[in-house]
PDB file of N, CA and C in Angstrom:
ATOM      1  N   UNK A   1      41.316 -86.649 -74.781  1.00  0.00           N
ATOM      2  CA  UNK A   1      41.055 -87.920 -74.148  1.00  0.00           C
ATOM      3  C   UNK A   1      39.550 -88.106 -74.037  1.00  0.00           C
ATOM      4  N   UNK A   2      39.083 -89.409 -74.268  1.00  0.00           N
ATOM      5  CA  UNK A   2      37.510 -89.422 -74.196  1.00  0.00           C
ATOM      6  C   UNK A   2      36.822 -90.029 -73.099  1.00  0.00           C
ATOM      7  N   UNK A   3      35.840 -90.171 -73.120  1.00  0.00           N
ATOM      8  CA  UNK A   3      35.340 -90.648 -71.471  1.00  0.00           C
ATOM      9  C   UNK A   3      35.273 -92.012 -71.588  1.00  0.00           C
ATOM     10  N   UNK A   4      35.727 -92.878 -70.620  1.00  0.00           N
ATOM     11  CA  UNK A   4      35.373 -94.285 -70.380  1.00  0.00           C
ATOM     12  C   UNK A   4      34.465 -94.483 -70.834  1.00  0.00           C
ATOM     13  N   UNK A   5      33.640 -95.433 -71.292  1.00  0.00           N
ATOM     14  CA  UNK A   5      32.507 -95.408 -71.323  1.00  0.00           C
ATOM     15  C   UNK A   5      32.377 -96.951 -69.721  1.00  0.00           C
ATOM     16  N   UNK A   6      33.126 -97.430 -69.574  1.00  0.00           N
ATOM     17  CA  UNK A   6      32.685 -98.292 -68.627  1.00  0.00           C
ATOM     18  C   UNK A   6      33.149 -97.444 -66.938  1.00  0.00           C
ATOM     19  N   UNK A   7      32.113 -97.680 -66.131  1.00  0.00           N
ATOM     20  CA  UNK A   7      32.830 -97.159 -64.967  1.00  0.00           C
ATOM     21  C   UNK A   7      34.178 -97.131 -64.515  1.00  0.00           C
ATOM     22  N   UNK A   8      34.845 -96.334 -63.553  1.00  0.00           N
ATOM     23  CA  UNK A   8      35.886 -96.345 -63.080  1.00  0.00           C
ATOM     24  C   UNK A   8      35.783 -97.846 -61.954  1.00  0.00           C
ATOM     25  N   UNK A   9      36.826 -99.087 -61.723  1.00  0.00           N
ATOM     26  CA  UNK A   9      37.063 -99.607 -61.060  1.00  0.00           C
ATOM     27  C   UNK A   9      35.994-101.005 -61.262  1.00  0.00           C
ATOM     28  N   UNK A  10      35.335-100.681 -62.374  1.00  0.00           N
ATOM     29  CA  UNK A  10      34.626-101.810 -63.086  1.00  0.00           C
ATOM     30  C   UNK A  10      35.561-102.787 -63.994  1.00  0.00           C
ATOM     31  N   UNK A  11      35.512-104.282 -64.149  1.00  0.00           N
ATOM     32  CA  UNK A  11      35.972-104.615 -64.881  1.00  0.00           C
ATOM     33  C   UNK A  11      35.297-105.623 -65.417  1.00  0.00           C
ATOM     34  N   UNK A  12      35.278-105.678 -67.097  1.00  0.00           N
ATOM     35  CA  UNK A  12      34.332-106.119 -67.971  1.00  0.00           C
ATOM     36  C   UNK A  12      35.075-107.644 -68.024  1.00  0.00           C
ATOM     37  N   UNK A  13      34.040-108.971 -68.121  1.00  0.00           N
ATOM     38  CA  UNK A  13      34.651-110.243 -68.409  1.00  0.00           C
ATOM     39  C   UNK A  13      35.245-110.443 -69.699  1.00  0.00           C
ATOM     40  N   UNK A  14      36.102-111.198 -69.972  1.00  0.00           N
ATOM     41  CA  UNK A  14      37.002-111.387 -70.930  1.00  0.00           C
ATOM     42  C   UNK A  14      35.874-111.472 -72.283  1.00  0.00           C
ATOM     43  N   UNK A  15      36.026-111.102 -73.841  1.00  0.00           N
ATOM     44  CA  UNK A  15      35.404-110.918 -74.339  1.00  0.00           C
ATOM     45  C   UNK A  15      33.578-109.923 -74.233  1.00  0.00           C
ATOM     46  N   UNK A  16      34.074-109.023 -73.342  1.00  0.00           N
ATOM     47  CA  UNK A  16      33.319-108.018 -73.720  1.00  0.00           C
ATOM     48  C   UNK A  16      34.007-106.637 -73.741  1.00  0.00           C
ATOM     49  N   UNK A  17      34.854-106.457 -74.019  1.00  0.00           N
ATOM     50  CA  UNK A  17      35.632-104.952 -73.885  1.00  0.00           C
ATOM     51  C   UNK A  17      34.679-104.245 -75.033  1.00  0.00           C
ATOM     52  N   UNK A  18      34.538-103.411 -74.588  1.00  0.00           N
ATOM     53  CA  UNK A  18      33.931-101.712 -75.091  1.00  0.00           C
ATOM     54  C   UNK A  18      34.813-101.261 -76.287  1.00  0.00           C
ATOM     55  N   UNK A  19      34.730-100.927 -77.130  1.00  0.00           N
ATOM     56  CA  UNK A  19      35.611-100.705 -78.601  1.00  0.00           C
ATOM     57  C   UNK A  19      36.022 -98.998 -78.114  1.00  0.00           C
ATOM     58  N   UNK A  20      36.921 -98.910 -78.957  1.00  0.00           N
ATOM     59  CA  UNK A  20      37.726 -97.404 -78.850  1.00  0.00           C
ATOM     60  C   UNK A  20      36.388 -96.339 -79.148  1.00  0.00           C
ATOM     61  N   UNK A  21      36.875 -95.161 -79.482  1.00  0.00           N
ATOM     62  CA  UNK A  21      36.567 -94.478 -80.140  1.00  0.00           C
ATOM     63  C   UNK A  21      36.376 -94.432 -81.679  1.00  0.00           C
ATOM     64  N   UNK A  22      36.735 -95.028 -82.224  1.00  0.00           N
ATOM     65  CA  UNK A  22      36.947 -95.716 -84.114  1.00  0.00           C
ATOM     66  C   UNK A  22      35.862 -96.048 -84.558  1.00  0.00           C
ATOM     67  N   UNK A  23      34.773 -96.601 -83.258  1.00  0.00           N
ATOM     68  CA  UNK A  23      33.232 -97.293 -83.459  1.00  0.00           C
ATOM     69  C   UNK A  23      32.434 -96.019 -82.865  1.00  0.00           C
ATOM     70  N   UNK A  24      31.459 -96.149 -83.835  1.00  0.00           N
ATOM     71  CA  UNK A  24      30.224 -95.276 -83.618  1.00  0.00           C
ATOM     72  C   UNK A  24      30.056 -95.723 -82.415  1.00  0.00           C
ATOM     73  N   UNK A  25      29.142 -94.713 -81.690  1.00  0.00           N
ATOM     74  CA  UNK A  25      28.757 -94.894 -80.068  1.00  0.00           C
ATOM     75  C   UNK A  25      27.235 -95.967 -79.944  1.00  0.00           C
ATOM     76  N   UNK A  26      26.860 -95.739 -81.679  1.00  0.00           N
ATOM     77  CA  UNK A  26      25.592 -96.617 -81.662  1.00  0.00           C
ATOM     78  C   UNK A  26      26.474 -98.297 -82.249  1.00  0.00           C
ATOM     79  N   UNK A  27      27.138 -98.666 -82.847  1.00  0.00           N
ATOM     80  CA  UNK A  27      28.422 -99.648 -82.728  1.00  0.00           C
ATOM     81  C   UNK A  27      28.768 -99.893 -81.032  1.00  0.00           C
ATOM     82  N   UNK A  28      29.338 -98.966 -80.536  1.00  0.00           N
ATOM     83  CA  UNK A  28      30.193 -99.620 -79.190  1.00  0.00           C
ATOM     84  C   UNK A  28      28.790-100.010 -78.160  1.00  0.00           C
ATOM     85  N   UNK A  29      27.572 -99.446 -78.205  1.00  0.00           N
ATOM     86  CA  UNK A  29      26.776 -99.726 -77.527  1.00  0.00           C
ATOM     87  C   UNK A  29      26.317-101.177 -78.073  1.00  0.00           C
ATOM     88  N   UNK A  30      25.655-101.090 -78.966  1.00  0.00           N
ATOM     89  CA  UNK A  30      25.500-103.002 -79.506  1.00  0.00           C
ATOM     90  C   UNK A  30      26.172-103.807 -79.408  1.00  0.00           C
ATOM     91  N   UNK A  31      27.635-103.580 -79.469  1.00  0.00           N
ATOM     92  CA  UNK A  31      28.458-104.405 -78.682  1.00  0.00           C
ATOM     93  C   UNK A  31      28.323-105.035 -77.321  1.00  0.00           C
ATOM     94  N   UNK A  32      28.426-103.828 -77.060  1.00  0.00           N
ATOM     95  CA  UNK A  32      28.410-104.344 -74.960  1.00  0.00           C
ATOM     96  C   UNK A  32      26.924-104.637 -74.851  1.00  0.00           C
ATOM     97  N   UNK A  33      25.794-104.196 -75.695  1.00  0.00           N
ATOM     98  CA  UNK A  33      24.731-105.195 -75.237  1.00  0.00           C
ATOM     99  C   UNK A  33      24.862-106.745 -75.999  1.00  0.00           C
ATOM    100  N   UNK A  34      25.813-107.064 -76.502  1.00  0.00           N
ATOM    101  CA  UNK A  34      25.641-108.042 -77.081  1.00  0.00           C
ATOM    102  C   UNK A  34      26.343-109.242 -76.479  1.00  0.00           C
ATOM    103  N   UNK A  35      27.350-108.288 -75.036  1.00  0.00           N
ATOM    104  CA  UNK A  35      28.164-109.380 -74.637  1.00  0.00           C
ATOM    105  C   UNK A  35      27.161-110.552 -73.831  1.00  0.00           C
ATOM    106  N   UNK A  36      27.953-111.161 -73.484  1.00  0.00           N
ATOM    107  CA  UNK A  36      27.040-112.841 -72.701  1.00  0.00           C
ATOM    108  C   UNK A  36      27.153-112.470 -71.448  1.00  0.00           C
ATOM    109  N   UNK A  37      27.351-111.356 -70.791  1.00  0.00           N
ATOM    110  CA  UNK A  37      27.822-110.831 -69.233  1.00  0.00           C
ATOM    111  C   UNK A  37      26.333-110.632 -69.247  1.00  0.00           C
ATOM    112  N   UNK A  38      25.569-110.143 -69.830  1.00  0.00           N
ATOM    113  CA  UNK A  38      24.112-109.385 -69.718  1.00  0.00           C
ATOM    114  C   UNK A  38      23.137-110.242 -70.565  1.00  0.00           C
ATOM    115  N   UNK A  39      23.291-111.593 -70.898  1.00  0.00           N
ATOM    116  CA  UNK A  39      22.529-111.993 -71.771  1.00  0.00           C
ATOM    117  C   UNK A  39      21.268-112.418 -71.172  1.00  0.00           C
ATOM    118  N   UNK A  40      21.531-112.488 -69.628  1.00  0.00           N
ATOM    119  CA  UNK A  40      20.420-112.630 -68.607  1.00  0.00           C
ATOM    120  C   UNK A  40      19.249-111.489 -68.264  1.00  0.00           C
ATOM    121  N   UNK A  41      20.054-110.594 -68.479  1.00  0.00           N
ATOM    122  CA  UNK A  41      19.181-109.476 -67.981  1.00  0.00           C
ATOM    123  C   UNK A  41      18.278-109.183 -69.642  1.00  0.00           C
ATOM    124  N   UNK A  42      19.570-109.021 -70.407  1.00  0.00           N
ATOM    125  CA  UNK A  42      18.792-108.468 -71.616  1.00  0.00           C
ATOM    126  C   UNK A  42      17.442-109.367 -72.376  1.00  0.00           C
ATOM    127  N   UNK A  43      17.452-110.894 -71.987  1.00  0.00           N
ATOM    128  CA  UNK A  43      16.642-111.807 -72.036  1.00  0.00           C
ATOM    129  C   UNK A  43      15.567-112.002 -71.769  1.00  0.00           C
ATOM    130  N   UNK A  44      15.529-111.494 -70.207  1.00  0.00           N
ATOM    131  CA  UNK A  44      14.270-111.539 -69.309  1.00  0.00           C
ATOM    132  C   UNK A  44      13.131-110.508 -68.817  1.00  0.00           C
ATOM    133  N   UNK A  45      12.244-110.680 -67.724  1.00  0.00           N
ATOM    134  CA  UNK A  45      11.032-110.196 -68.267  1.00  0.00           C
ATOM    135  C   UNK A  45      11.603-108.123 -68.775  1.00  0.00           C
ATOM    136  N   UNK A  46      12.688-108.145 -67.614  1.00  0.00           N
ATOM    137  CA  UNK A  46      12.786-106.352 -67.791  1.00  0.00           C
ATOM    138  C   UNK A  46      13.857-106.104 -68.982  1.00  0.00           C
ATOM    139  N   UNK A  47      14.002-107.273 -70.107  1.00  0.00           N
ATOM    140  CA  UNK A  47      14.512-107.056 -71.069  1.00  0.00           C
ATOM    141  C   UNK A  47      14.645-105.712 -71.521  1.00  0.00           C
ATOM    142  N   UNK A  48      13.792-104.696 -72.376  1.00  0.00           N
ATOM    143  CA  UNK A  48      13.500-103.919 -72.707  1.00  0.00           C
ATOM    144  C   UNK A  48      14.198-103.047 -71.723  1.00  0.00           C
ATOM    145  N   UNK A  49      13.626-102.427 -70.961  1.00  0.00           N
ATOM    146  CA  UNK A  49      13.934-101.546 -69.475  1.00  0.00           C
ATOM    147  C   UNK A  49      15.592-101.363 -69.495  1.00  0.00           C
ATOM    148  N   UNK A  50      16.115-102.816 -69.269  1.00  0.00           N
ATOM    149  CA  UNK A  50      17.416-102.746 -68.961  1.00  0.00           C
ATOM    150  C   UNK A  50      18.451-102.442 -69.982  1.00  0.00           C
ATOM    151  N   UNK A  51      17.607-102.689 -71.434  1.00  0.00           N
ATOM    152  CA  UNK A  51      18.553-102.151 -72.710  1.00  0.00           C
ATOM    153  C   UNK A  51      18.609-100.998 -72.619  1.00  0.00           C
ATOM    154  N   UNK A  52      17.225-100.425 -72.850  1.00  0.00           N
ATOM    155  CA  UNK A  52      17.169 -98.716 -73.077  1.00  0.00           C
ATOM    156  C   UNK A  52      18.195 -98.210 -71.841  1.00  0.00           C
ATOM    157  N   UNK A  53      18.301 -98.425 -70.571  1.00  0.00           N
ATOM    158  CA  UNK A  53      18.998 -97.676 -69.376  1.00  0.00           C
ATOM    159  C   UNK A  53      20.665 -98.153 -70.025  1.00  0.00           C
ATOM    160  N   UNK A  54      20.890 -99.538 -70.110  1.00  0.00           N
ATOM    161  CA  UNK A  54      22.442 -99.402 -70.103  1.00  0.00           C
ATOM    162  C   UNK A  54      22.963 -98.878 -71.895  1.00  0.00           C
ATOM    163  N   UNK A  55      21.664 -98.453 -72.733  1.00  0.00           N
ATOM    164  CA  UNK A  55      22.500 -98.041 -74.020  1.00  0.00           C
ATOM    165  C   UNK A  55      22.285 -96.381 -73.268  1.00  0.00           C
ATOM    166  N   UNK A  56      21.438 -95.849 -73.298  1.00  0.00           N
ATOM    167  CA  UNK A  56      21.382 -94.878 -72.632  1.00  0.00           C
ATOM    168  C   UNK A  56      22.740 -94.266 -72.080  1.00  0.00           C
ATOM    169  N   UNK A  57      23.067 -95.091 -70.980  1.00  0.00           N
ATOM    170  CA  UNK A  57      24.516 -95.163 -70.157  1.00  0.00           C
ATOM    171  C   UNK A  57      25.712 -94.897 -71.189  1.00  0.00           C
ATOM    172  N   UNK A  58      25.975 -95.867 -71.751  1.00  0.00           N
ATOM    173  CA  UNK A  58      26.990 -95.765 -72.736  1.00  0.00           C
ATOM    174  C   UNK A  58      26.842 -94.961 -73.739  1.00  0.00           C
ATOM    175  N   UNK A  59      26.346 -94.560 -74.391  1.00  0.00           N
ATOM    176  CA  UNK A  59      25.966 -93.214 -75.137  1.00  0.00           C
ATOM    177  C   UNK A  59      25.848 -91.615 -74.365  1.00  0.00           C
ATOM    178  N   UNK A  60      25.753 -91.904 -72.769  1.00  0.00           N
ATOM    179  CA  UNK A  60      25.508 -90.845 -72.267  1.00  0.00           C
ATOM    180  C   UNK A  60      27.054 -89.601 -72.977  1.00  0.00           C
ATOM    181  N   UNK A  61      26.381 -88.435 -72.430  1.00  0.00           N
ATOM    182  CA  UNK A  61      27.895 -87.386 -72.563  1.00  0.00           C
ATOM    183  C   UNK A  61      27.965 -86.644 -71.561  1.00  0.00           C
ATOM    184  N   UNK A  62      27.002 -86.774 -70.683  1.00  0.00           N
ATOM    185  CA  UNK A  62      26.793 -85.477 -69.797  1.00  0.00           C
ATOM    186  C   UNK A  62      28.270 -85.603 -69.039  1.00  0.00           C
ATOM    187  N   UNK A  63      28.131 -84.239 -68.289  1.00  0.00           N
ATOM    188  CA  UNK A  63      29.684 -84.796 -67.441  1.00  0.00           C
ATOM    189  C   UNK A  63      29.936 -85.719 -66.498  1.00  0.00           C
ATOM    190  N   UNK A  64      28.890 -86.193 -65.767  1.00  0.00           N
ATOM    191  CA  UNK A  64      28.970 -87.415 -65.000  1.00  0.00           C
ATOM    192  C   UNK A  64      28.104 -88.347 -65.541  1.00  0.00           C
ATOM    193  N   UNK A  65      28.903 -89.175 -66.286  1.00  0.00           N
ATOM    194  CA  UNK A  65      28.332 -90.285 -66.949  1.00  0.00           C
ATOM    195  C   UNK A  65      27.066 -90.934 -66.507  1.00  0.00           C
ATOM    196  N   UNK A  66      25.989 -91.029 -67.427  1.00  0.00           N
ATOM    197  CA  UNK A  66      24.868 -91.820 -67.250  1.00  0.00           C
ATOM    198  C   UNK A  66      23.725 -90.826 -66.045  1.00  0.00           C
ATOM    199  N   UNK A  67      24.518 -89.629 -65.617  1.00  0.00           N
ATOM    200  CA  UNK A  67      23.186 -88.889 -65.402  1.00  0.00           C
ATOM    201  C   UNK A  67      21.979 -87.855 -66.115  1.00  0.00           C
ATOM    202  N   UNK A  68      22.535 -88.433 -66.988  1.00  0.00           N
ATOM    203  CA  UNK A  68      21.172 -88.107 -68.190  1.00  0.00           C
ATOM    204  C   UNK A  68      20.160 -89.202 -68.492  1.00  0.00           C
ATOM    205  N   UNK A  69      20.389 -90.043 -67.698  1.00  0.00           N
ATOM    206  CA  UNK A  69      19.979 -91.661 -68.033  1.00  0.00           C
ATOM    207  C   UNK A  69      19.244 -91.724 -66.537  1.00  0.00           C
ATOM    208  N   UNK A  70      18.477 -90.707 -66.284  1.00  0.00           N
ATOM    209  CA  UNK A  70      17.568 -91.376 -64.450  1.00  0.00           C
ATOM    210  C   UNK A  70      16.379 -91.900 -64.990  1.00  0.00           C
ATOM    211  N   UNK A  71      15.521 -91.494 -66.243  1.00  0.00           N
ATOM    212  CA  UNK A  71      14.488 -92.307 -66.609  1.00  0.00           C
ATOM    213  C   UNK A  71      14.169 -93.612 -67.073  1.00  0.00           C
ATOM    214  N   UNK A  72      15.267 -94.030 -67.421  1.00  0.00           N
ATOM    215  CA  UNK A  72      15.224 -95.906 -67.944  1.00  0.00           C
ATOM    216  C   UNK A  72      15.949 -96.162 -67.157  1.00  0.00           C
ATOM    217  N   UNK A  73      16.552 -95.952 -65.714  1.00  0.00           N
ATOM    218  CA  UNK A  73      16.617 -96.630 -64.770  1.00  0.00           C
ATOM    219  C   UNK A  73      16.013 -96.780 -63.922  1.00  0.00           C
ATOM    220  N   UNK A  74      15.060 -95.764 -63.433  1.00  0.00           N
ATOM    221  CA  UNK A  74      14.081 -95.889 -62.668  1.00  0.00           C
ATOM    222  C   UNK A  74      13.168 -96.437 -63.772  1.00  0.00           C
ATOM    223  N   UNK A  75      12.579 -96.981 -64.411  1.00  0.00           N
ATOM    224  CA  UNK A  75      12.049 -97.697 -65.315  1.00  0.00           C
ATOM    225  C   UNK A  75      12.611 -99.035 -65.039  1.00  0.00           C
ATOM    226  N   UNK A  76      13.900 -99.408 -65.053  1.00  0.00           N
ATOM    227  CA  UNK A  76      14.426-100.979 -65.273  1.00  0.00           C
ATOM    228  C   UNK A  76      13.928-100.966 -63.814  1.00  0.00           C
ATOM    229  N   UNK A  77      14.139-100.249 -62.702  1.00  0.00           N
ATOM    230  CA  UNK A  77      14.469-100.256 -61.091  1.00  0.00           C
ATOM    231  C   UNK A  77      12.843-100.736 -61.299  1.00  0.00           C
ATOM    232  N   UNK A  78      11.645-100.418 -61.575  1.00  0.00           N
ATOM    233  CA  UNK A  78      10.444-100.470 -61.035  1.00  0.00           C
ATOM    234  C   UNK A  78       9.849-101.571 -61.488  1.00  0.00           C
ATOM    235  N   UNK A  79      10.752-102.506 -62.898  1.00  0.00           N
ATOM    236  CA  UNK A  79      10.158-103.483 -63.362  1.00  0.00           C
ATOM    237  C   UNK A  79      10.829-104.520 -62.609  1.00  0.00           C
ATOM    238  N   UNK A  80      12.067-104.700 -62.047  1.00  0.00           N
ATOM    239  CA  UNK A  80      12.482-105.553 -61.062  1.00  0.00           C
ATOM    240  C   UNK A  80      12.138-105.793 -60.090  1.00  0.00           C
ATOM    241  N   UNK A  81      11.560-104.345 -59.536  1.00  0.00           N
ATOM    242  CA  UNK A  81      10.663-104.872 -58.318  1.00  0.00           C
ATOM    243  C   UNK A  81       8.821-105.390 -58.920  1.00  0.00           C
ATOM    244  N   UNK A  82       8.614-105.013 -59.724  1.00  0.00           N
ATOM    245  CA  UNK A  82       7.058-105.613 -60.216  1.00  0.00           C
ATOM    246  C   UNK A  82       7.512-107.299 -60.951  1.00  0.00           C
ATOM    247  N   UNK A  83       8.827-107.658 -60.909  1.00  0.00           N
ATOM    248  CA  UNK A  83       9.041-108.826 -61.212  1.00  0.00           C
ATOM    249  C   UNK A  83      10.525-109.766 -60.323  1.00  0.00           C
ATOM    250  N   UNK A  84       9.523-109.773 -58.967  1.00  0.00           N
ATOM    251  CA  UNK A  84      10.723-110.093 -58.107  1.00  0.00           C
ATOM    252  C   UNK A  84      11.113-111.856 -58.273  1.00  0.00           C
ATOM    253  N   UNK A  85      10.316-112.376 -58.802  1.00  0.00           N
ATOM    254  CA  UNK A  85      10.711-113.596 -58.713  1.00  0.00           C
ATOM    255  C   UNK A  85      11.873-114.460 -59.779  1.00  0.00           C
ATOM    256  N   UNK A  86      12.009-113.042 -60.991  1.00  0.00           N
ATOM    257  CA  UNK A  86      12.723-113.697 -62.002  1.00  0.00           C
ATOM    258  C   UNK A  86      14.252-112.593 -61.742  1.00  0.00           C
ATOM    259  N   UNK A  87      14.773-112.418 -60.763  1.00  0.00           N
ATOM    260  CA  UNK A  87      15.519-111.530 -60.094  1.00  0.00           C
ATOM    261  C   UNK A  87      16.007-112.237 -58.288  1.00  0.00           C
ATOM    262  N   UNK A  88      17.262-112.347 -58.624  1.00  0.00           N
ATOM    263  CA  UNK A  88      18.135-112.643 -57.409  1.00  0.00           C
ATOM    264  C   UNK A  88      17.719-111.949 -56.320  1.00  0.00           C
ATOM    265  N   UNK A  89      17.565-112.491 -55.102  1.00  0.00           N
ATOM    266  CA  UNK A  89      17.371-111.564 -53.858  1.00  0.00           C
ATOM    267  C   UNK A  89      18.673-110.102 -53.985  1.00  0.00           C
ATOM    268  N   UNK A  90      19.764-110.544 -54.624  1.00  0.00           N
ATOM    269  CA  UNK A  90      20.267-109.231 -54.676  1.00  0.00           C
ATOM    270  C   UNK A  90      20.245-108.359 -55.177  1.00  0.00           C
ATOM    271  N   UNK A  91      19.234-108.335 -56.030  1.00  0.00           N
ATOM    272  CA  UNK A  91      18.252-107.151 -56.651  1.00  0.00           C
ATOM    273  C   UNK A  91      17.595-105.970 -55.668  1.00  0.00           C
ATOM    274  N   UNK A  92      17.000-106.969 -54.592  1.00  0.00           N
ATOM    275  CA  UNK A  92      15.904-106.539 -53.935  1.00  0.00           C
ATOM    276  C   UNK A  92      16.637-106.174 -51.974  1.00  0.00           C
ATOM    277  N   UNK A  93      17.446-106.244 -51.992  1.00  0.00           N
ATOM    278  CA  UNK A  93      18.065-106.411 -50.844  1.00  0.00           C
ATOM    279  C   UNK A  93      18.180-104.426 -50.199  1.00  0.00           C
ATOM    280  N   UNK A  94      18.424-103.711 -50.740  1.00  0.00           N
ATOM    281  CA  UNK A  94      17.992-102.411 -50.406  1.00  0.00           C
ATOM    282  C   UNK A  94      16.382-102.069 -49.813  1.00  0.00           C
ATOM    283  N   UNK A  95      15.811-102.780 -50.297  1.00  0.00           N
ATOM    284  CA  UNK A  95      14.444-102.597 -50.310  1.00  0.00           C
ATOM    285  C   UNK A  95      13.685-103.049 -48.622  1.00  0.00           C
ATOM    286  N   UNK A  96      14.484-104.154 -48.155  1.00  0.00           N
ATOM    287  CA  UNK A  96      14.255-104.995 -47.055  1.00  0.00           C
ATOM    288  C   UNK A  96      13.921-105.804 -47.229  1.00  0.00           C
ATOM    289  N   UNK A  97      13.236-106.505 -48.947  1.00  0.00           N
ATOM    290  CA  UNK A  97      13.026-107.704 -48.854  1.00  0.00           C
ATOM    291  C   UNK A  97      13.676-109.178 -48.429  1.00  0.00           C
ATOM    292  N   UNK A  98      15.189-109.070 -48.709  1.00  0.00           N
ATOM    293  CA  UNK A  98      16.152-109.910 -48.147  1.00  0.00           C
ATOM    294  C   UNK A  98      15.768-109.800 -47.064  1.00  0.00           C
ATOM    295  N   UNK A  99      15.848-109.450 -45.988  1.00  0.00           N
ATOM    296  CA  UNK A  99      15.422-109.455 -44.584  1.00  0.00           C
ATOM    297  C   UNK A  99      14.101-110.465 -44.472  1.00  0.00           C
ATOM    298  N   UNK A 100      13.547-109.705 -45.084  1.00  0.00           N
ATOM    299  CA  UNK A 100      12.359-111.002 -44.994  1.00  0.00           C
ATOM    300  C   UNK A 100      12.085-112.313 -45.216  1.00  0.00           C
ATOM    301  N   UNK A 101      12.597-112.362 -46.483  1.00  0.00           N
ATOM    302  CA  UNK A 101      12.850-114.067 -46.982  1.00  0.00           C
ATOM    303  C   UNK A 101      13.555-114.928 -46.238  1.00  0.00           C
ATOM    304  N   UNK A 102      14.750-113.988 -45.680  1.00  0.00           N
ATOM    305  CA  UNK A 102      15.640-114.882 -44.705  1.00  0.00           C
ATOM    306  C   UNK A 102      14.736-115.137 -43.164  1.00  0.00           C
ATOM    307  N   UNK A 103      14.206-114.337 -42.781  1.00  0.00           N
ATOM    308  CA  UNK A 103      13.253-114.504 -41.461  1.00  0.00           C
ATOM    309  C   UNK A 103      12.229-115.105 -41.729  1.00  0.00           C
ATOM    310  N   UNK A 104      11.530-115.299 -42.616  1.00  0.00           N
ATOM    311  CA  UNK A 104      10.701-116.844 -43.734  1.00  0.00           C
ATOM    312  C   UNK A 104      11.285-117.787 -43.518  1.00  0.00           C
ATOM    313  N   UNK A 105      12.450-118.065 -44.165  1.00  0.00           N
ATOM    314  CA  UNK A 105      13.283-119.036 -44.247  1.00  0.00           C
ATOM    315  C   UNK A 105      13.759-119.805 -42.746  1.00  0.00           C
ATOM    316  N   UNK A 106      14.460-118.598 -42.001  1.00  0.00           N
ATOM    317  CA  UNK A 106      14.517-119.139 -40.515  1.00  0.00           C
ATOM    318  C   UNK A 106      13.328-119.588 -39.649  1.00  0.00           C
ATOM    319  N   UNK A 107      12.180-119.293 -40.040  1.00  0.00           N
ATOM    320  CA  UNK A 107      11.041-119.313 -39.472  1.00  0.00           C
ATOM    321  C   UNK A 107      10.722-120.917 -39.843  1.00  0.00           C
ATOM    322  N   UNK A 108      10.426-120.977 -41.317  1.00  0.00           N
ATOM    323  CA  UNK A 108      10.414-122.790 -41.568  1.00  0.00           C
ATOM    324  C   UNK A 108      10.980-123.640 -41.481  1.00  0.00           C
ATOM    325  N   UNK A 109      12.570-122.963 -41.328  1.00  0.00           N
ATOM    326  CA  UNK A 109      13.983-124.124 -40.906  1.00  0.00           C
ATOM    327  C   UNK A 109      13.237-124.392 -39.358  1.00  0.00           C
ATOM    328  N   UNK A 110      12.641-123.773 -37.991  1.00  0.00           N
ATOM    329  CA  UNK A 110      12.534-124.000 -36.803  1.00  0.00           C
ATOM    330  C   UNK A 110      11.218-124.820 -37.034  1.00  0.00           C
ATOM    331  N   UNK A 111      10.674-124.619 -37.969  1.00  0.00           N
ATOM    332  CA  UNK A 111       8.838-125.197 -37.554  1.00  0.00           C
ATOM    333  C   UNK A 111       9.170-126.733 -37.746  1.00  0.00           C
TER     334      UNK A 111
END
């Protein structure tokens, strides 16, 4: 039996399923970067960053998937925050910045 390549309890939008085993792993990876689920990320400024981490991912073998992959995520992780404005507050919401924007926000809704 082979390893998922998509997380457990993840589910991919219609027209992007992950190909069997039958496709090269450099095949099933161009695939799933090719779906329209990621055409945002793969587009924009951390384009680059976010390919290398999620082909990375899907190619991984180690035994817990994608922890061979901490360097192009902390890579994608550091260009999202050096590019917060082209990135959803729910990017940044670990960080405390959500907290802030919203206490901004409440602050100019009262003025």
């Amino acid at each position: 039996m082979s390893a998922s390549l998509v997380p457990r309890g993840v589910e991919l939008p219609s027209g992007c399923k992950v190909e069997s085993a039958e496709h090269s792993s450099e095949e099933r990876a161009q695939k799933a970067l090719d779906c329209p689920c990621v055409a945002d990320l793969r587009n924009g400024p951390c384009g680059t960053q976010f390919s290398e981490a999620f082909i990375c991912f899907l190619k991984s073998t180690a035994e817990e998937k994608g922890s061979d992959c901490v360097q192009p995520f902390l890579s994608f992780q550091n260009c999202i925050k050096e590019n917060p404005n082209a990135f959803g507050e729910i990017f940044l919401e670990e960080d405390g910045h959500r907290e802030d924007s919203e206490t901004t926000h409440r602050r100019k809704s009262v003025d």
